[in-house]
Each structure stands twice: as structure tokens, then as C-alpha cells.
N, C-alpha and C. Protein backbone atom coordinates (compact mmCIF):
# COMPACT_ATOMS: atom_id res chain seq x y z
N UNK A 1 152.92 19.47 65.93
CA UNK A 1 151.51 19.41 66.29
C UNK A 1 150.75 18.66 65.19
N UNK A 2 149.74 17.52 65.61
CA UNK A 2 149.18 17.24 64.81
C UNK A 2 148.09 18.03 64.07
N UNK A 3 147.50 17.69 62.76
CA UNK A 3 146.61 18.15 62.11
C UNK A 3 145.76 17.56 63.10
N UNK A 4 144.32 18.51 63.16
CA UNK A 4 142.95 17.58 63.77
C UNK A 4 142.06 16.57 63.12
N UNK A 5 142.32 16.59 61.71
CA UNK A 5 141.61 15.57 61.30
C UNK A 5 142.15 14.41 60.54
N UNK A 6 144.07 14.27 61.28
CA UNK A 6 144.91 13.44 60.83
C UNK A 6 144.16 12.28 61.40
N UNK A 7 144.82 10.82 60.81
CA UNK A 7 144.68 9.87 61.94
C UNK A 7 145.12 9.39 62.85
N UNK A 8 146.06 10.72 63.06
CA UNK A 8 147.33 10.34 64.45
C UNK A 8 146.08 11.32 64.92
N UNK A 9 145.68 11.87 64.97
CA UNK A 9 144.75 13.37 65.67
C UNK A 9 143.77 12.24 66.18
N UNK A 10 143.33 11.44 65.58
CA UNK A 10 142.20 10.89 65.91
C UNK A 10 142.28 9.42 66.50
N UNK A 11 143.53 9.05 66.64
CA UNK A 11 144.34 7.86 67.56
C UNK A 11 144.23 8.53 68.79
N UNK A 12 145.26 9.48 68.47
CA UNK A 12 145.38 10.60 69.82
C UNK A 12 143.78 10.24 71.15
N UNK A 13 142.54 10.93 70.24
CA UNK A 13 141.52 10.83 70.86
C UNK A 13 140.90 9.49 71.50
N UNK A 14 141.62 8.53 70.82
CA UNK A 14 140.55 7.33 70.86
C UNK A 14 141.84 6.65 72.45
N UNK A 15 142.89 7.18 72.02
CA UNK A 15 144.12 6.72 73.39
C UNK A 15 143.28 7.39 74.56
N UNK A 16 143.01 8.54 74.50
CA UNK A 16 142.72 9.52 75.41
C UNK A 16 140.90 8.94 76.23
N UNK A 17 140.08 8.17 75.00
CA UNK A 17 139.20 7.51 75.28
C UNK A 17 139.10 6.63 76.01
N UNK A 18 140.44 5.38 75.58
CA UNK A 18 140.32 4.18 76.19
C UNK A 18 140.75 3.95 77.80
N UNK A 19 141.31 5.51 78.08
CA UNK A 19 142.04 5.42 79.43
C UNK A 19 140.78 6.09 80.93
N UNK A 20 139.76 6.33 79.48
CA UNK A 20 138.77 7.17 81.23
C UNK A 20 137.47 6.80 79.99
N UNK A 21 136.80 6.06 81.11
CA UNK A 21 135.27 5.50 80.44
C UNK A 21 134.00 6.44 80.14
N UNK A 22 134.87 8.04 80.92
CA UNK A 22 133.93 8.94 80.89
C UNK A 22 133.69 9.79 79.56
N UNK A 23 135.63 9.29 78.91
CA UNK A 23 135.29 10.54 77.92
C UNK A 23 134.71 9.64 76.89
N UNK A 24 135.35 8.32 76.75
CA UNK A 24 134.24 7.09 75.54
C UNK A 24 132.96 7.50 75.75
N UNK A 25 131.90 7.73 76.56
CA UNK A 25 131.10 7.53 76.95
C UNK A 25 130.66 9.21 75.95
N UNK A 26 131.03 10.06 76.52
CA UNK A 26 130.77 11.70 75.89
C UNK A 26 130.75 11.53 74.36
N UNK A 27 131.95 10.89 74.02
CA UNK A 27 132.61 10.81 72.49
C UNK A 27 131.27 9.70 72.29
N UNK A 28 130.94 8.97 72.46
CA UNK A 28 130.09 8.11 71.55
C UNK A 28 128.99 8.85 71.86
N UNK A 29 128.51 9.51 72.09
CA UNK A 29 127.05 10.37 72.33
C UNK A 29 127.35 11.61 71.59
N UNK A 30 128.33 12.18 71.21
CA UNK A 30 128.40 13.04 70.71
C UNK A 30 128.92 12.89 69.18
N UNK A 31 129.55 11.86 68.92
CA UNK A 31 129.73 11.27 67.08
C UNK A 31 128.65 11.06 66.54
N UNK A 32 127.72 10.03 67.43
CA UNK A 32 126.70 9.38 67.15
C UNK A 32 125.43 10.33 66.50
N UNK A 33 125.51 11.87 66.67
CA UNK A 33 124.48 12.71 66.46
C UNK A 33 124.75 13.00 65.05
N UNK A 34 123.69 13.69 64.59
CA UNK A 34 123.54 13.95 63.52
C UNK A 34 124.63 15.22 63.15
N UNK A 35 124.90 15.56 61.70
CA UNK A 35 126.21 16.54 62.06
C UNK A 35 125.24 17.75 62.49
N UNK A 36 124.59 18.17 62.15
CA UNK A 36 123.86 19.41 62.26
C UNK A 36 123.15 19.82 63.80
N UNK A 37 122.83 19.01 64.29
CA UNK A 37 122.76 18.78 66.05
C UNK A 37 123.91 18.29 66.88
N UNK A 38 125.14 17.74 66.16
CA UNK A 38 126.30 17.61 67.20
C UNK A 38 127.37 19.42 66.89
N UNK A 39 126.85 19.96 65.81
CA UNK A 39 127.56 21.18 65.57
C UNK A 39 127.04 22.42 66.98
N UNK A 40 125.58 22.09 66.91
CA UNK A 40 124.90 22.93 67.95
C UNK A 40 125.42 22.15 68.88
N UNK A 41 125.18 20.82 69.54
CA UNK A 41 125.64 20.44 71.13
C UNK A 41 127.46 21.58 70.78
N UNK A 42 128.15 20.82 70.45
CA UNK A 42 129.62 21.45 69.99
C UNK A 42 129.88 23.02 70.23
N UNK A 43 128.50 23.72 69.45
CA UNK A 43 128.85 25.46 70.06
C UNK A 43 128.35 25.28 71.44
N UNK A 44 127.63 24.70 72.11
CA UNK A 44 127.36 25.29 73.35
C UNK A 44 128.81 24.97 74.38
N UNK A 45 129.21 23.89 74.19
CA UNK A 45 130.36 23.30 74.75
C UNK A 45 131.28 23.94 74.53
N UNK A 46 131.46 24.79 73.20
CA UNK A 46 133.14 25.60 73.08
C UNK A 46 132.40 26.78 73.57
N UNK A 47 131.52 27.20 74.16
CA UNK A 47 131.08 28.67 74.35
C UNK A 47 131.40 28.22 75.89
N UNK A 48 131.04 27.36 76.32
CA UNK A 48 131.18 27.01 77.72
C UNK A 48 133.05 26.75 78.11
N UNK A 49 133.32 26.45 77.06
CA UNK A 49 134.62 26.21 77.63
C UNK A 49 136.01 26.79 77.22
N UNK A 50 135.34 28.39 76.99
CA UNK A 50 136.04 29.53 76.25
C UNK A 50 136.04 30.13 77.54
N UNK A 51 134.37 30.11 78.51
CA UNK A 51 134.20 31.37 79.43
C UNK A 51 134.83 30.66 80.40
N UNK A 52 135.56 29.54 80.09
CA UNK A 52 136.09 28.74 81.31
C UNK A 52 137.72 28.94 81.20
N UNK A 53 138.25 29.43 80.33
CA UNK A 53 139.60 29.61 79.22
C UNK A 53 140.40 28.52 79.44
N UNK A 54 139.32 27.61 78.36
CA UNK A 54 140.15 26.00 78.45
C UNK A 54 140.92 26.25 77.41
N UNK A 55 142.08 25.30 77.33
CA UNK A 55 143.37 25.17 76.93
C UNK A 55 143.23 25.37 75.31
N UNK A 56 143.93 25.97 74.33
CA UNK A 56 143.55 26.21 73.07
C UNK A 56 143.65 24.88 72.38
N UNK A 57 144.68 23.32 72.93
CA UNK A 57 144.02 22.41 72.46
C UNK A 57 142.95 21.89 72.55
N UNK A 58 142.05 21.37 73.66
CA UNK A 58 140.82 21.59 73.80
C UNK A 58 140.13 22.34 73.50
N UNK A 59 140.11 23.33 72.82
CA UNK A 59 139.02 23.49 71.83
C UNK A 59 139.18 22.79 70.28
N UNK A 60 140.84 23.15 70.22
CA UNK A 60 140.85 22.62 68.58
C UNK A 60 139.98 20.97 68.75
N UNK A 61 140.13 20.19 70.16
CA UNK A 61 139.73 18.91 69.64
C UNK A 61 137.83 19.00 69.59
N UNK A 62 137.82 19.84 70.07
CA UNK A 62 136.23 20.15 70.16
C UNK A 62 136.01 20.43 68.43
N UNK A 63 136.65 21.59 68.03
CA UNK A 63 136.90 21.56 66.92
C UNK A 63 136.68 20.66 65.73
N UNK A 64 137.26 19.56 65.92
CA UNK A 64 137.88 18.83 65.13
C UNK A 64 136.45 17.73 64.91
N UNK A 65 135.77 17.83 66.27
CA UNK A 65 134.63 16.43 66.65
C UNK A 65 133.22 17.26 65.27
N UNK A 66 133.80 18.74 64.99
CA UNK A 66 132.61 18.75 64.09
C UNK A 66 132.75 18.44 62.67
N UNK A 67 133.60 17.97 62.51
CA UNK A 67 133.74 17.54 61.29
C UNK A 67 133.24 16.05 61.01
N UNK A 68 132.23 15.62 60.48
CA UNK A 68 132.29 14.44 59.92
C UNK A 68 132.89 13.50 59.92
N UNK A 69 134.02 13.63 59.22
CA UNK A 69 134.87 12.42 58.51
C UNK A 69 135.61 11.88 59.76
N UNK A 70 135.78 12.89 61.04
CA UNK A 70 136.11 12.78 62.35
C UNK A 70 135.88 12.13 63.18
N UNK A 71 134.17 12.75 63.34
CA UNK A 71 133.28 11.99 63.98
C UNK A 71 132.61 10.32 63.55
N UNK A 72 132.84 10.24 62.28
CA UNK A 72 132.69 9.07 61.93
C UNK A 72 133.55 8.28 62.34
N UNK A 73 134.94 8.18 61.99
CA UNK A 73 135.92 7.89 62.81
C UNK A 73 135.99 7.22 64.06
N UNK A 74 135.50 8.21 64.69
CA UNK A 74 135.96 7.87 66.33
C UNK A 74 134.07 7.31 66.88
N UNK A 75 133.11 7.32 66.35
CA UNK A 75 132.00 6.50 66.37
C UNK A 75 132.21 5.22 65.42
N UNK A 76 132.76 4.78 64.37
CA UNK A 76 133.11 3.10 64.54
C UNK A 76 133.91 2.68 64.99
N UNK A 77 135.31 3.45 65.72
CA UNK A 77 136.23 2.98 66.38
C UNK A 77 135.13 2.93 68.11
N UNK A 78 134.37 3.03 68.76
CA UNK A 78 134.13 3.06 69.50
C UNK A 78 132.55 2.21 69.99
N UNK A 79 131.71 2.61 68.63
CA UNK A 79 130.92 1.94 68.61
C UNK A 79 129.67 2.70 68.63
N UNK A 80 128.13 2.39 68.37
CA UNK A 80 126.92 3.49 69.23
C UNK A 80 126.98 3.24 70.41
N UNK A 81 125.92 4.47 70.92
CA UNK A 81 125.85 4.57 72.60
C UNK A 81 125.18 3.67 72.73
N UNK A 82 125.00 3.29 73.90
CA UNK A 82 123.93 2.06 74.54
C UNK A 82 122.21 2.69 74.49
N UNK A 83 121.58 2.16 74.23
CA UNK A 83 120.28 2.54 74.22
C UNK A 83 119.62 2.79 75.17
């Protein structure tokens, strides 16, 4: 298993990006925030998708998007959102 804030962890995501325009689209709206307002979007989403009993990787990657060094990451690999 990868670490989440390897850069295979975060290839992983950006593979998983390039194949559905929906999740690029989530992921660059959600890097792009500030850490302290993507931590809050982030709890509402793992609270939502606990009462849903999504898969324990999906959360770790939810997880993983609050970290910084992460989210930075996968926002210049992807780019800002469109305005």
C-alpha cells in the first residue's frame, strides 16, 4: 500500500484524474483552496462519506488532499480552476 503523501500516492491520483474530467475538475477546486477552508470543505465530505461507508481507501485519499504538500502537488500538476 502506498503512503498518501508518497509521489506514487499522488501519481496514483492524478492517473485517476486524467481518466474522468469530473474528478480533475473536483481536485482542482478543492487544492486550489486555502488549507484552512479546503480542511472544512474535506470534513464535510469525509462526514458525508463515512454515513455513506465509503471504502477505507477513499477516505485515506480524502485524507491525504488535506495536507498541503499534497494539495500543492496535484494543483500544479493540474493547474487552477477556470474562473
Amino acid at each position: 500500500m502506498l503512503a498518501p503523501a508518497s509521489p506514487e500516492y499522488v501519481e496514483a491520483i492524478l492517473k485517476v484524474a486524467a481518466g474522468d474530467a469530473s474528478i480533475a475538475r473536483m481536485l482542482r477546486e478543492i487544492c486550489a483552496l486555502d488549507g484552512a477552508v479546503r480542511a472544512s470543505a474535506l470534513d464535510l465530505m469525509s462526514a458525508h462519506l463515512r454515513a455513506r461507508a465509503a471504502a477505507a481507501d477513499i477516505l485515506e485519499c480524502v485524507a491525504a488532499l488535506r495536507r498541503d504538500d499534497v494539495a500543492r502537488r496535484i494543483a500544479e500538476a493540474l493547474g487552477r480552476p477556470a474562473p
